[in-house]
C-alpha atoms as a PDB file:
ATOM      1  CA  UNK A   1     140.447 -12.563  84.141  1.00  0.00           C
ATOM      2  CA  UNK A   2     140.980 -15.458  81.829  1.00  0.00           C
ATOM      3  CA  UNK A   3     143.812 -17.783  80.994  1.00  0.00           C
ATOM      4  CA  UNK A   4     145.340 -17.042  77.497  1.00  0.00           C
ATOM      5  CA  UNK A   5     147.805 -18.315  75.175  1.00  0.00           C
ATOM      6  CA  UNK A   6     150.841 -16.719  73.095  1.00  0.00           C
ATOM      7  CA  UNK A   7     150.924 -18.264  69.536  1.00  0.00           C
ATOM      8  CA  UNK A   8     153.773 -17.571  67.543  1.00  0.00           C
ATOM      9  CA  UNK A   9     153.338 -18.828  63.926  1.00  0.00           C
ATOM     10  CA  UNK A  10     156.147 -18.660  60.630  1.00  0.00           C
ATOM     11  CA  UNK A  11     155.329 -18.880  56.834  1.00  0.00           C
ATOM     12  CA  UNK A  12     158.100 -18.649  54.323  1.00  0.00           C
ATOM     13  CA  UNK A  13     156.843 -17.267  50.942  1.00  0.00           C
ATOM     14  CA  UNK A  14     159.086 -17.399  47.277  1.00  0.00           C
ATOM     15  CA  UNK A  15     158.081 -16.585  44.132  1.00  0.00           C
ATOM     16  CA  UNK A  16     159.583 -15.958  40.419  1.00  0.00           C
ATOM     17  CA  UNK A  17     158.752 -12.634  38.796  1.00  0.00           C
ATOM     18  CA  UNK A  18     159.954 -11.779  35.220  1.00  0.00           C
ATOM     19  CA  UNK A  19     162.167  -8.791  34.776  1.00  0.00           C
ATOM     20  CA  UNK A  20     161.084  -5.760  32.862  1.00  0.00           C
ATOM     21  CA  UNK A  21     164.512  -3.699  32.652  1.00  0.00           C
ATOM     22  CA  UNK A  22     166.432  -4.170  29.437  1.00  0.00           C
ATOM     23  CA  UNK A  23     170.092  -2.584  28.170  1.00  0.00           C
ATOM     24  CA  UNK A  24     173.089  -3.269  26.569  1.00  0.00           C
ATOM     25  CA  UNK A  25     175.609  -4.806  28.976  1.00  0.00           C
ATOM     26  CA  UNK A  26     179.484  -5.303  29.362  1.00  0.00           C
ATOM     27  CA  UNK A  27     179.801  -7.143  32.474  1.00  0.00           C
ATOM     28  CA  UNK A  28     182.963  -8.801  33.990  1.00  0.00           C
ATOM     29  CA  UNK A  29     183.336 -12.649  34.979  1.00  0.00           C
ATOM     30  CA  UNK A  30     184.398 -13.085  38.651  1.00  0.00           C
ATOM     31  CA  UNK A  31     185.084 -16.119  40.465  1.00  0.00           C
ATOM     32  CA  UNK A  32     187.719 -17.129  43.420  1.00  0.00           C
ATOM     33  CA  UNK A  33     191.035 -18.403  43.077  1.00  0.00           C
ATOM     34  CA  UNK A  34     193.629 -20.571  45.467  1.00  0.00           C
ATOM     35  CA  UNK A  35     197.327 -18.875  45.277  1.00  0.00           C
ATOM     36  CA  UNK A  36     200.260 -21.251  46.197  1.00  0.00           C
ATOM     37  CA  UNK A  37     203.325 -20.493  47.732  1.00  0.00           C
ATOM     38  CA  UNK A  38     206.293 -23.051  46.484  1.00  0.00           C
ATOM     39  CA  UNK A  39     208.703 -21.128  46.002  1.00  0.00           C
ATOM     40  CA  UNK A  40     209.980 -19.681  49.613  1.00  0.00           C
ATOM     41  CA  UNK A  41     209.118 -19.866  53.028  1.00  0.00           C
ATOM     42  CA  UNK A  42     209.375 -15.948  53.163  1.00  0.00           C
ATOM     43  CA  UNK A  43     205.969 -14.292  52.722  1.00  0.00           C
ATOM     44  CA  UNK A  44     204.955 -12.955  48.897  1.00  0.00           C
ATOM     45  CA  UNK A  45     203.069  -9.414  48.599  1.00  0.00           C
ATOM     46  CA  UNK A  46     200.817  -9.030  45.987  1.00  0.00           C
ATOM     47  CA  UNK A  47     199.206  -5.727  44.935  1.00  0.00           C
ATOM     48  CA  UNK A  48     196.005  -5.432  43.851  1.00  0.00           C
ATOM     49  CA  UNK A  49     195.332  -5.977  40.273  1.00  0.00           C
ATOM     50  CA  UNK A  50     198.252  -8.500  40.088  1.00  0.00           C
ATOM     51  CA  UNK A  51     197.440 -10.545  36.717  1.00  0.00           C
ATOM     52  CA  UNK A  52     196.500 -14.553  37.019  1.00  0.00           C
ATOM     53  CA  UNK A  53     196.465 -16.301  33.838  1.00  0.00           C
ATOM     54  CA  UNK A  54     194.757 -19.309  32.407  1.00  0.00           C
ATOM     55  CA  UNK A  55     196.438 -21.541  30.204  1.00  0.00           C
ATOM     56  CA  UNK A  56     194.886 -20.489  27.489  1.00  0.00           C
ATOM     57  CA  UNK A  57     195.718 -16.785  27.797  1.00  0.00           C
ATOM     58  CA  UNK A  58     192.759 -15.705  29.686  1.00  0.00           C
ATOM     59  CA  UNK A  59     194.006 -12.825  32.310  1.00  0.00           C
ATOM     60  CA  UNK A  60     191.839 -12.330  35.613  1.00  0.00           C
ATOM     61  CA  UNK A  61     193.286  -9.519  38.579  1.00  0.00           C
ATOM     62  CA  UNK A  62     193.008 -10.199  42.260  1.00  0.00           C
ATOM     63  CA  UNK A  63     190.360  -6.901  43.354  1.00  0.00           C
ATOM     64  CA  UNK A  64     192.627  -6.545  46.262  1.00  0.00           C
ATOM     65  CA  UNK A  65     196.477  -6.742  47.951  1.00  0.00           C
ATOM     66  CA  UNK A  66     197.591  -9.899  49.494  1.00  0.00           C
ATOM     67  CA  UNK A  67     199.896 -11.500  51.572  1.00  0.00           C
ATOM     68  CA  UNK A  68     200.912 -15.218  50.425  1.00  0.00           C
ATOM     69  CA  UNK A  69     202.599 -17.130  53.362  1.00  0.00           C
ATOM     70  CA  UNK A  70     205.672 -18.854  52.580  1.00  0.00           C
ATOM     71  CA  UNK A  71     205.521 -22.310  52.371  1.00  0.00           C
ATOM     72  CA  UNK A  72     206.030 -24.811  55.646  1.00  0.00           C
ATOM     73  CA  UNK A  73     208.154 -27.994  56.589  1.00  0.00           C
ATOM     74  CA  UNK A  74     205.985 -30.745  57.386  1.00  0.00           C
ATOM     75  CA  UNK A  75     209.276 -33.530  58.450  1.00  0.00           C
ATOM     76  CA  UNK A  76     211.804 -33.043  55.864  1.00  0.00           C
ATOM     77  CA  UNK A  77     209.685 -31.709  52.844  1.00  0.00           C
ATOM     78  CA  UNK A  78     208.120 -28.309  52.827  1.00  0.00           C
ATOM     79  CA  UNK A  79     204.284 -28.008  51.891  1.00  0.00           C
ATOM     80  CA  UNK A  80     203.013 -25.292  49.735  1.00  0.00           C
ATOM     81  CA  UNK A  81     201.326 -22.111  51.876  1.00  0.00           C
ATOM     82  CA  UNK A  82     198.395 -20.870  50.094  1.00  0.00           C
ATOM     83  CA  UNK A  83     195.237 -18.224  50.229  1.00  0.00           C
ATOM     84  CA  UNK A  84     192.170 -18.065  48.920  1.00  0.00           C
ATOM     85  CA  UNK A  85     190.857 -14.785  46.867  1.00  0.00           C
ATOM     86  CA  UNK A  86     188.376 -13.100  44.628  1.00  0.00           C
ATOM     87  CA  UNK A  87     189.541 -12.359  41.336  1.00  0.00           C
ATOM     88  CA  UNK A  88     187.526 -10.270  38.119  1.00  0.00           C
ATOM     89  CA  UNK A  89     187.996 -10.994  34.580  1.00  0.00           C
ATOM     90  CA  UNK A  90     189.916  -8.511  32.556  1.00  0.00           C
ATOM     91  CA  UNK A  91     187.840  -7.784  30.061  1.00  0.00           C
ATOM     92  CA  UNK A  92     183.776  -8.401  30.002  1.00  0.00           C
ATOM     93  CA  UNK A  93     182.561 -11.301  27.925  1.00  0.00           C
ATOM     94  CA  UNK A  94     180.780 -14.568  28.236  1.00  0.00           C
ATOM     95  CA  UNK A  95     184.500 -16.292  27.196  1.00  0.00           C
ATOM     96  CA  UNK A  96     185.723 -15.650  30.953  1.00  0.00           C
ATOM     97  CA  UNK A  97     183.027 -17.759  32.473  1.00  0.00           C
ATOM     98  CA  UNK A  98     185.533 -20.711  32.732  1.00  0.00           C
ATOM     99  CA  UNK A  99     185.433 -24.374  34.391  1.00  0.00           C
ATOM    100  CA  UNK A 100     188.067 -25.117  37.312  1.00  0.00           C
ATOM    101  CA  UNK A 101     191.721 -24.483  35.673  1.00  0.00           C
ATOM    102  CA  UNK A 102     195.187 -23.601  36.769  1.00  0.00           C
ATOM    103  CA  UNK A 103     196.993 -19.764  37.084  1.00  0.00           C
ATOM    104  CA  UNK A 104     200.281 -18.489  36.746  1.00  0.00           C
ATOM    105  CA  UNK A 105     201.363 -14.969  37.466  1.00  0.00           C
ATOM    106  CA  UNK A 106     202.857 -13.317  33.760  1.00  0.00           C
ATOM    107  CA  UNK A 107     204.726 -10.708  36.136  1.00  0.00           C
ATOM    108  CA  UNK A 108     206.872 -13.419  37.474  1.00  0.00           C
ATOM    109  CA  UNK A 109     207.533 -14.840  33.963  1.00  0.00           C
ATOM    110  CA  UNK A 110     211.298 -15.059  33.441  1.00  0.00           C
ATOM    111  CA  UNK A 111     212.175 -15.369  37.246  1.00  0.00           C
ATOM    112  CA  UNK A 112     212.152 -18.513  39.378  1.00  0.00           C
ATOM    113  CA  UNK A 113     208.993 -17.256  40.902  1.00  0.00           C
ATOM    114  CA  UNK A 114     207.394 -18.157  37.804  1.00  0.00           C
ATOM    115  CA  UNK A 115     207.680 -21.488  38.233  1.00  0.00           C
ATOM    116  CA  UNK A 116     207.205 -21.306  42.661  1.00  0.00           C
ATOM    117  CA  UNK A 117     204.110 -19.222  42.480  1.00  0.00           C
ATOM    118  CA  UNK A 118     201.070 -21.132  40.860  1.00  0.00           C
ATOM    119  CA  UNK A 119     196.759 -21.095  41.431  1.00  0.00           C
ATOM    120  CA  UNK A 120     193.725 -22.998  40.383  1.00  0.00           C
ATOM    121  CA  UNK A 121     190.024 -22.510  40.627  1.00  0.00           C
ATOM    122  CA  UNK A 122     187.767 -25.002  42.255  1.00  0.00           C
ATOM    123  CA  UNK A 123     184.367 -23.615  41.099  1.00  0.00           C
ATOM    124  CA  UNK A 124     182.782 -21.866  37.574  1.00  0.00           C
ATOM    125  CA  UNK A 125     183.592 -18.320  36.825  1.00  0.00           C
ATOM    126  CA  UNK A 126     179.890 -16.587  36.318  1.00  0.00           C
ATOM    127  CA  UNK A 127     179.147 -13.004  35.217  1.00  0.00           C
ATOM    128  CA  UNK A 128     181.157 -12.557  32.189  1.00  0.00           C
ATOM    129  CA  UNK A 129     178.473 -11.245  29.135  1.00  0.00           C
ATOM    130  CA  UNK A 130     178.413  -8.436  26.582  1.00  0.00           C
ATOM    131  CA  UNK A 131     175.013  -7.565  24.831  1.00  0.00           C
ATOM    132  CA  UNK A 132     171.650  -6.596  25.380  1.00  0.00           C
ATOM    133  CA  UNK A 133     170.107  -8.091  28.604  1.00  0.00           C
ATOM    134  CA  UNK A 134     167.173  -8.043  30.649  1.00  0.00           C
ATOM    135  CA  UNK A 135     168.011  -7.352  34.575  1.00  0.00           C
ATOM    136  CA  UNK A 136     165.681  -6.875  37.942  1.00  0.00           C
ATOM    137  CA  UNK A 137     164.781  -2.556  38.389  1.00  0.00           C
ATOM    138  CA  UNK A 138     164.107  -0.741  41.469  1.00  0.00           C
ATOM    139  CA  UNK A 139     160.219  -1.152  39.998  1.00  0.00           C
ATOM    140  CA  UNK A 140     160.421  -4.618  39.364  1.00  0.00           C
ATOM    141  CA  UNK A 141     162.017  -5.471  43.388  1.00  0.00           C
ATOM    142  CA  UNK A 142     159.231  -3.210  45.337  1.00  0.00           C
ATOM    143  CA  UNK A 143     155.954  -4.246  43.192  1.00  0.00           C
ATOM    144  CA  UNK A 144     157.283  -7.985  43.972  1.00  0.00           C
ATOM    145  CA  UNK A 145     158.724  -7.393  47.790  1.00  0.00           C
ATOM    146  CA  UNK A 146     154.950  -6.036  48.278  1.00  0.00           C
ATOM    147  CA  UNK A 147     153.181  -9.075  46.765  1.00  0.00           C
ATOM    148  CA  UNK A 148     155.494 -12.091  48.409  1.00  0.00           C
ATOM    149  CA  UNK A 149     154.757  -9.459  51.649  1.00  0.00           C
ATOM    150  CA  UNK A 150     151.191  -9.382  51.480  1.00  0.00           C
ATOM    151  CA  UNK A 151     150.831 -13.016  50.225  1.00  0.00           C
ATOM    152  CA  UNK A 152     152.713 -14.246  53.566  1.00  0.00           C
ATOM    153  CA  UNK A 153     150.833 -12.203  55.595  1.00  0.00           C
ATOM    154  CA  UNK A 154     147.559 -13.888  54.199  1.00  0.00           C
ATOM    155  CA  UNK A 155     149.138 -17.162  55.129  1.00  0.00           C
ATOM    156  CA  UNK A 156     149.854 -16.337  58.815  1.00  0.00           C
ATOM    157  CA  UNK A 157     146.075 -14.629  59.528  1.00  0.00           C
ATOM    158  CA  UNK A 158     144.940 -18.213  57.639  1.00  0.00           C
ATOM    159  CA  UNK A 159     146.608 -20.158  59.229  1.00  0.00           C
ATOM    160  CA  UNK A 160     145.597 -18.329  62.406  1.00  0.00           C
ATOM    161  CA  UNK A 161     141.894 -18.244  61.683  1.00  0.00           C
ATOM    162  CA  UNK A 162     142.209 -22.109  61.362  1.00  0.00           C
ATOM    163  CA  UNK A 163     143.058 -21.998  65.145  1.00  0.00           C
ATOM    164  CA  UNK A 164     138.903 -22.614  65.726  1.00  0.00           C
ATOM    165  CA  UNK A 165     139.386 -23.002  69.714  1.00  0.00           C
ATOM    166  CA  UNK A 166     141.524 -19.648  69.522  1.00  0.00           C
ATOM    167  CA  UNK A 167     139.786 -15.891  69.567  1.00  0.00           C
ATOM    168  CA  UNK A 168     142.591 -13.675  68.017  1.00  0.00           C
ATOM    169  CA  UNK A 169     141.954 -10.045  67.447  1.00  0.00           C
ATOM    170  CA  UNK A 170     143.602  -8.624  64.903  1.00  0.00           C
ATOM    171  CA  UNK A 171     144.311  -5.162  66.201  1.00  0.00           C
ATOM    172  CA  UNK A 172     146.944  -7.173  68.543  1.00  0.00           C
ATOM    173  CA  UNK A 173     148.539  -9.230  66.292  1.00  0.00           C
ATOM    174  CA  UNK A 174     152.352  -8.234  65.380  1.00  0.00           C
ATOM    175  CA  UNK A 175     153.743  -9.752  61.777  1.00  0.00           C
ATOM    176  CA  UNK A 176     157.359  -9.712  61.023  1.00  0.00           C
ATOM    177  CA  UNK A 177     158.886  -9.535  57.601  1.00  0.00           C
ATOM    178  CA  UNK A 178     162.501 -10.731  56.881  1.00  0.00           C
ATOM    179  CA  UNK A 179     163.372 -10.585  53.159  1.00  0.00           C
ATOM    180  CA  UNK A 180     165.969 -13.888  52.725  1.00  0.00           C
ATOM    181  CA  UNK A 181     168.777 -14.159  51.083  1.00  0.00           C
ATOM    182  CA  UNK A 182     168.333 -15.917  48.326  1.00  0.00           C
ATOM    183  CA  UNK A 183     166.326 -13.081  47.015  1.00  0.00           C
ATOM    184  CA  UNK A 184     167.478 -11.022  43.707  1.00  0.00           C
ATOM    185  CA  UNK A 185     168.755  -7.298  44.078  1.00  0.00           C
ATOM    186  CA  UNK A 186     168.205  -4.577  42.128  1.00  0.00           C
ATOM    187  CA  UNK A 187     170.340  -4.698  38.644  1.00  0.00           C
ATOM    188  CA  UNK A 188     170.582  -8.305  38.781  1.00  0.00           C
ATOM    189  CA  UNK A 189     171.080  -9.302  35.055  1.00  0.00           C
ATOM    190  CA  UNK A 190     168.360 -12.193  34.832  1.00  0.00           C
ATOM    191  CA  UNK A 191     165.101 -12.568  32.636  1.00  0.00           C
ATOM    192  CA  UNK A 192     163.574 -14.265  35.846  1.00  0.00           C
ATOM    193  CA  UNK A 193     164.192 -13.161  39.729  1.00  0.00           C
ATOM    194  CA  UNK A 194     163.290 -14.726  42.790  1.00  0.00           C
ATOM    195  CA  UNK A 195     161.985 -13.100  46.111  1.00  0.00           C
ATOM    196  CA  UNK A 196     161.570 -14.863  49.163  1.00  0.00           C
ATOM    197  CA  UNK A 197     160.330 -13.436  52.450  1.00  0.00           C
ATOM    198  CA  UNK A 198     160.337 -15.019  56.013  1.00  0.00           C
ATOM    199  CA  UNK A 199     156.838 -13.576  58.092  1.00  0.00           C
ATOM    200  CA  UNK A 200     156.655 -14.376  62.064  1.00  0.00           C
ATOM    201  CA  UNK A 201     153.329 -13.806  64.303  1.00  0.00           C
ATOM    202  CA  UNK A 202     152.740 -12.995  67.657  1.00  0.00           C
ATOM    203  CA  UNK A 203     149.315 -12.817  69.218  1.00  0.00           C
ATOM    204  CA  UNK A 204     147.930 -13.420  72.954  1.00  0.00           C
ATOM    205  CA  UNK A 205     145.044 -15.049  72.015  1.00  0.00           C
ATOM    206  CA  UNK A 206     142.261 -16.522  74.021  1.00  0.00           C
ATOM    207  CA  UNK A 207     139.178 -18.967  74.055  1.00  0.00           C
ATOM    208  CA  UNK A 208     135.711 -17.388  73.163  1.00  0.00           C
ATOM    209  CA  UNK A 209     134.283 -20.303  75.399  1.00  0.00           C
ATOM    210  CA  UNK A 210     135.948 -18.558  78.070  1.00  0.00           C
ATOM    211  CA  UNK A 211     134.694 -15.521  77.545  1.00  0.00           C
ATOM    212  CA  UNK A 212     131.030 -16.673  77.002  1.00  0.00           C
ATOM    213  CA  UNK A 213     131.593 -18.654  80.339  1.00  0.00           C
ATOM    214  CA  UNK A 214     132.451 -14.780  82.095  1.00  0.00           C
ATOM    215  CA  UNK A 215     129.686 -13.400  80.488  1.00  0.00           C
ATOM    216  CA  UNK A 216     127.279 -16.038  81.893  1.00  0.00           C
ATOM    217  CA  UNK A 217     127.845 -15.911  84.918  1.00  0.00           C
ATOM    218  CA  UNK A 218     128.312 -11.887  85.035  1.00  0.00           C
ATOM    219  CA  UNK A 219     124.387 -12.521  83.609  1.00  0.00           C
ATOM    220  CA  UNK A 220     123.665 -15.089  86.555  1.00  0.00           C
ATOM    221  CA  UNK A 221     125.184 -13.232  89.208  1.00  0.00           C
ATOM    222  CA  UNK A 222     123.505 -10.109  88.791  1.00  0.00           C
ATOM    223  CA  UNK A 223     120.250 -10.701  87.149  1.00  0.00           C
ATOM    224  CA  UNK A 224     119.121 -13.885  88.172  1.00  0.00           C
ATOM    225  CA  UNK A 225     118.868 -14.980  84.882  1.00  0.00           C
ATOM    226  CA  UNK A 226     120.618 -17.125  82.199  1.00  0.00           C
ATOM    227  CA  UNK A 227     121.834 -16.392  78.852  1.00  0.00           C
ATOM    228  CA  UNK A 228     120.987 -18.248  75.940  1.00  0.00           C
ATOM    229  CA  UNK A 229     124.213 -19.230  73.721  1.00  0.00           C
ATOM    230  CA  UNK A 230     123.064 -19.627  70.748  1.00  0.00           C
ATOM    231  CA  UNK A 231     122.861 -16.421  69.145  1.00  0.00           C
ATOM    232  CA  UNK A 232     124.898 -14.627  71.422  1.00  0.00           C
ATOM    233  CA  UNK A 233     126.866 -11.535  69.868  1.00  0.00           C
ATOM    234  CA  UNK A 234     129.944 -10.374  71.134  1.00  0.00           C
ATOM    235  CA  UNK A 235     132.485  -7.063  70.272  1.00  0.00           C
ATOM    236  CA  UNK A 236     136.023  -6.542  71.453  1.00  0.00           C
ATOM    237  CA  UNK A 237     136.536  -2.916  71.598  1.00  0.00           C
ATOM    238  CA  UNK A 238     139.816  -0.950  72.207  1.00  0.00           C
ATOM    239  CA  UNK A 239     142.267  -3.855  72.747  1.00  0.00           C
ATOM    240  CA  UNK A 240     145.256  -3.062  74.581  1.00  0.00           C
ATOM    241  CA  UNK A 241     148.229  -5.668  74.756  1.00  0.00           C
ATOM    242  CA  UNK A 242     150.707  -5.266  77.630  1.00  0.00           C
ATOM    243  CA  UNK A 243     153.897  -6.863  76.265  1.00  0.00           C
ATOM    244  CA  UNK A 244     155.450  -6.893  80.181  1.00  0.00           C
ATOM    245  CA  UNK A 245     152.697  -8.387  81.746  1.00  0.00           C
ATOM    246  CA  UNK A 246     152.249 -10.199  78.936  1.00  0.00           C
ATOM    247  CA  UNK A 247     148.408  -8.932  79.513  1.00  0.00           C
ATOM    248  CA  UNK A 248     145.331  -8.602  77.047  1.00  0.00           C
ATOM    249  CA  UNK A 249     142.108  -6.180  78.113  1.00  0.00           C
ATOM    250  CA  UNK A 250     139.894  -4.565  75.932  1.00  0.00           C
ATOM    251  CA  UNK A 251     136.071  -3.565  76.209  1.00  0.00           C
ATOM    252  CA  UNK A 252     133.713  -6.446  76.129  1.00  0.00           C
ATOM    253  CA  UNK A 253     130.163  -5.771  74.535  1.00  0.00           C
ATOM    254  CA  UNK A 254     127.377  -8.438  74.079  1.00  0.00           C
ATOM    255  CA  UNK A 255     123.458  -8.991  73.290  1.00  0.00           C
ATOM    256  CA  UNK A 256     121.358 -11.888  72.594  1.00  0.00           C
ATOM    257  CA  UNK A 257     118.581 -13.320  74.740  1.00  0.00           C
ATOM    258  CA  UNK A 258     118.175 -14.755  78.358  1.00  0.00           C
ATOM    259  CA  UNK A 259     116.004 -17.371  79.935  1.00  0.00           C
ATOM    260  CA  UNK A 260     114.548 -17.324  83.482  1.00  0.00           C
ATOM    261  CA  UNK A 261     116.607 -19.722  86.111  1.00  0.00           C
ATOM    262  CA  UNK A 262     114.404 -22.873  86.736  1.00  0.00           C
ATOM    263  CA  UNK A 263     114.428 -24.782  89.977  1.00  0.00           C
ATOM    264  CA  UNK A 264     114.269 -28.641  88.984  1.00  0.00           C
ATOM    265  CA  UNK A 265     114.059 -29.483  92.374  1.00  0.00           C
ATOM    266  CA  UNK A 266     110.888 -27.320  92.984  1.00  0.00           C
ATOM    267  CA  UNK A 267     109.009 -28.685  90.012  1.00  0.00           C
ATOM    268  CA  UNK A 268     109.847 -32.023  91.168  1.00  0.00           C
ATOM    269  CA  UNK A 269     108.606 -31.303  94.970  1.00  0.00           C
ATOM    270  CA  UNK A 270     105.470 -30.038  93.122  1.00  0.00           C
ATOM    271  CA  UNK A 271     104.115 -32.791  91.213  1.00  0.00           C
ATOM    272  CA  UNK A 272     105.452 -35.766  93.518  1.00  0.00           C
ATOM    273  CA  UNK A 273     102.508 -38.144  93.478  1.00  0.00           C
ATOM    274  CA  UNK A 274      99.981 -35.777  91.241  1.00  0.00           C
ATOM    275  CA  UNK A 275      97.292 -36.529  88.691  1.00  0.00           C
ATOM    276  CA  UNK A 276      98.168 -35.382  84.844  1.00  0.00           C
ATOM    277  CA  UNK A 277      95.697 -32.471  85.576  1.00  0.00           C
ATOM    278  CA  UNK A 278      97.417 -31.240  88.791  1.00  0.00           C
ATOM    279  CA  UNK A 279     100.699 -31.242  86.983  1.00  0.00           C
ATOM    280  CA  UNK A 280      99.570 -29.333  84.456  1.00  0.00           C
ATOM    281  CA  UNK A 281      98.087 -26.804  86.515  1.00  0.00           C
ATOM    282  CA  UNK A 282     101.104 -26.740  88.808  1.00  0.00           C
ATOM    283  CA  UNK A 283     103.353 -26.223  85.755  1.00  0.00           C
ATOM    284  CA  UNK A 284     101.243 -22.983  84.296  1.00  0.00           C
ATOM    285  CA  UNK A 285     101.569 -21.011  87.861  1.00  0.00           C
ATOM    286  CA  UNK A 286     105.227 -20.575  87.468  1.00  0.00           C
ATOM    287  CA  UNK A 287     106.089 -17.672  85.407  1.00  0.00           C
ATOM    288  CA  UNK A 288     109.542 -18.977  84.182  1.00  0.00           C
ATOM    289  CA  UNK A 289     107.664 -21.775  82.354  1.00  0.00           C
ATOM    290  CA  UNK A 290     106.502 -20.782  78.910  1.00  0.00           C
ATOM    291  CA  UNK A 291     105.087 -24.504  78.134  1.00  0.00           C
ATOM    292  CA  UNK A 292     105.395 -27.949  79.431  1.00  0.00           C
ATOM    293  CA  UNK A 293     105.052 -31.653  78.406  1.00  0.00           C
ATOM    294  CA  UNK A 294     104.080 -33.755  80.986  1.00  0.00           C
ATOM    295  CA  UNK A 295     104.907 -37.959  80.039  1.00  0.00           C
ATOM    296  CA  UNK A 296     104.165 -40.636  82.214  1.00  0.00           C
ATOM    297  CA  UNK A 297     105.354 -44.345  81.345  1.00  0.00           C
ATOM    298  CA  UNK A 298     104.204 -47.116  81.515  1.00  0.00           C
ATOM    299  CA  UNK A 299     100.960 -45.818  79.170  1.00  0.00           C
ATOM    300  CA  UNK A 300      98.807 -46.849  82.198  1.00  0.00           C
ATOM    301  CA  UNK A 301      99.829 -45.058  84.790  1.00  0.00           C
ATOM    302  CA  UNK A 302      97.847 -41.834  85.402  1.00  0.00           C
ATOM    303  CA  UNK A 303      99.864 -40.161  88.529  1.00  0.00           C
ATOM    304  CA  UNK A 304     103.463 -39.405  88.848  1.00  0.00           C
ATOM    305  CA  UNK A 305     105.526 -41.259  91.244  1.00  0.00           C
ATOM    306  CA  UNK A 306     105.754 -40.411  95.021  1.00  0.00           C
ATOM    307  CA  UNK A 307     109.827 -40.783  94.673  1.00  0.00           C
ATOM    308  CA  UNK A 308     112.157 -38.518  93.623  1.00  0.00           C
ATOM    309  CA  UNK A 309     114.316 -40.895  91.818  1.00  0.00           C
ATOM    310  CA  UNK A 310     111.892 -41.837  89.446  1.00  0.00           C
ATOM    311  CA  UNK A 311     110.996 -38.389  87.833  1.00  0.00           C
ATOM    312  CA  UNK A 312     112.709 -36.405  85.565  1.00  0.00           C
ATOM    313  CA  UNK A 313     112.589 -33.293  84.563  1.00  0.00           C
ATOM    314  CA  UNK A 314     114.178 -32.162  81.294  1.00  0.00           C
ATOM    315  CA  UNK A 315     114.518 -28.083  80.373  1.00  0.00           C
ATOM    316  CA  UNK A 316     114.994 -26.734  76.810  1.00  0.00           C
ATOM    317  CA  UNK A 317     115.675 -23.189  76.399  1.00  0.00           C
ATOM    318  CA  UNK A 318     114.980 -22.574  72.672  1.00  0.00           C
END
């Protein structure tokens, strides 16, 4: 067993793509509309369709039935009710895209109503065209859903592989896709379209070090031997993620090379007070010593020192 660590990581992709549909279009303005109540403090029914007027004669219909409150006393005046709703121009055309403005209701005209039952607009009208446009196809939205989608999953395995202390194998990892909402739809009448795509990881992941620390002493345990980490290869076969446990295993596989274990302390025990040709010959008997250098300082000196303290013994494993 070794410790791991669950990395979660989020990338956030948008791009503009051009559209490729083209037709002739008659498309109605819509927009949203305050209705006040001054007129009663009984509640007003209004059906759907019910005609709101600009002043300058431009008619928009309420898309479906509501109920106005009456208005309220607030100390000894009354305060107009009101209620917000979506109205649709009544004929296509770029004309109906209108600036903020005030509505009256031609079905009340020649009642008091007329007068009690007013609305005005607090936002532009959009929508309204008629004539040949380009707009966003079925085509168009899954070519570029796939591209922002592969593009963000390219950032999170980046990102990811930036992670140097991290081991993360792949056949674990879990991306999420999330399309956001200020993405275009299909039929959107636009020359350029926007798609934008939330991605979220999820990996166990784990230190290599780790790993090459389990292997080592595996190698030490059982063979008497050391490995040698530079160069070491190492395969993670059939990896299984336990989502409970919260649990990674697979099959571990490894080569490279291994050195013999070499006592220092023996060496040192066998060349305590020793002439440069006794060490030498000490040195070739042991068969986990492929060369040595023996150095002796100050230049002078032609035996090695009776105490311990004052040899050293360096190993290289090459």
């Amino acid at each position: 067993m070794i410790p791991g660590d669950f990395i979660q990581v989020e990338k956030v992709v948008s791009k503009t793509f051009a559209a490729s549909g083209d037709k002739e279009v008659f498309q109605k303005a819509e927009g949203e509309i305050t209705i006040y109540n001054n007129f009663s403090v009984a509640p007003q029914n209004l059906v759907a369709t019910t005609r709101f007027q600009t002043p300058e004669g431009l008619v928009f219909r309420i898309l479906k039935a509501v109920t106005v409150p009456g208005k309220v006393k607030v100390g000894s005046e009354f305060k107009p009710s009101e209620t917000k709703v979506k109205v649709i121009a009544d004929r296509a055309g770029e004309e109906y895209n209108i600036e903020p403005t005030e509505f009256k209701i031609p079905g009340f005209l020649g009642s008091p109503k007329y007068q009690g039952f007013y609305a005005k607009s607090f936002s532009n009208f959009s929508g309204g065209f008629v004539g040949r446009s380009s707009f966003v196809t079925k085509e168009d939205l899954k070519k570029s859903d796939d591209e922002v989608r592969q593009e963000a999953i390219s950032d999170i395995k980046k990102e990811l592989a930036s992670l140097k202390d991290f081991k993360i194998l792949e056949e674990v990892l879990e991306i999420e896709t999330e399309k956001m909402p200020d993405s275009a739809n299909a039929g959107d009448l636009v020359k350029e379209f926007k798609v934008s795509l939330k991605a979220k990881a999820r990996v166990l992941a784990f230190k290599e070090s780790d790993v090459i620390d389990l292997i080592s002493q595996y190698i030490s345990n059982s063979q008497n031997v050391k490995i040698i980490r530079n160069g070491l290869s190492i395969s993670y076969n059939e990896p299984k993620l336990d989502k409970e446990k919260m649990e990674l295993s697979f099959k571990l596989t490894s080569w490279g090379k291994t050195a013999e274990n070499i006592d220092k302390e023996k060496i040192v025990a066998g060349i305590l007070g020793k002439k440069i040709p006794q060490i030498k010959a000490h040195l070739g008997n042991l068969k986990e010593i492929e060369s040595a250098q023996v150095l002796l300082s100050p230049f002078w000196v032609k035996t090695a020192p009776k105490d311990r303290d004052k040899v050293k013994v360096e190993i290289v494993v090459e």
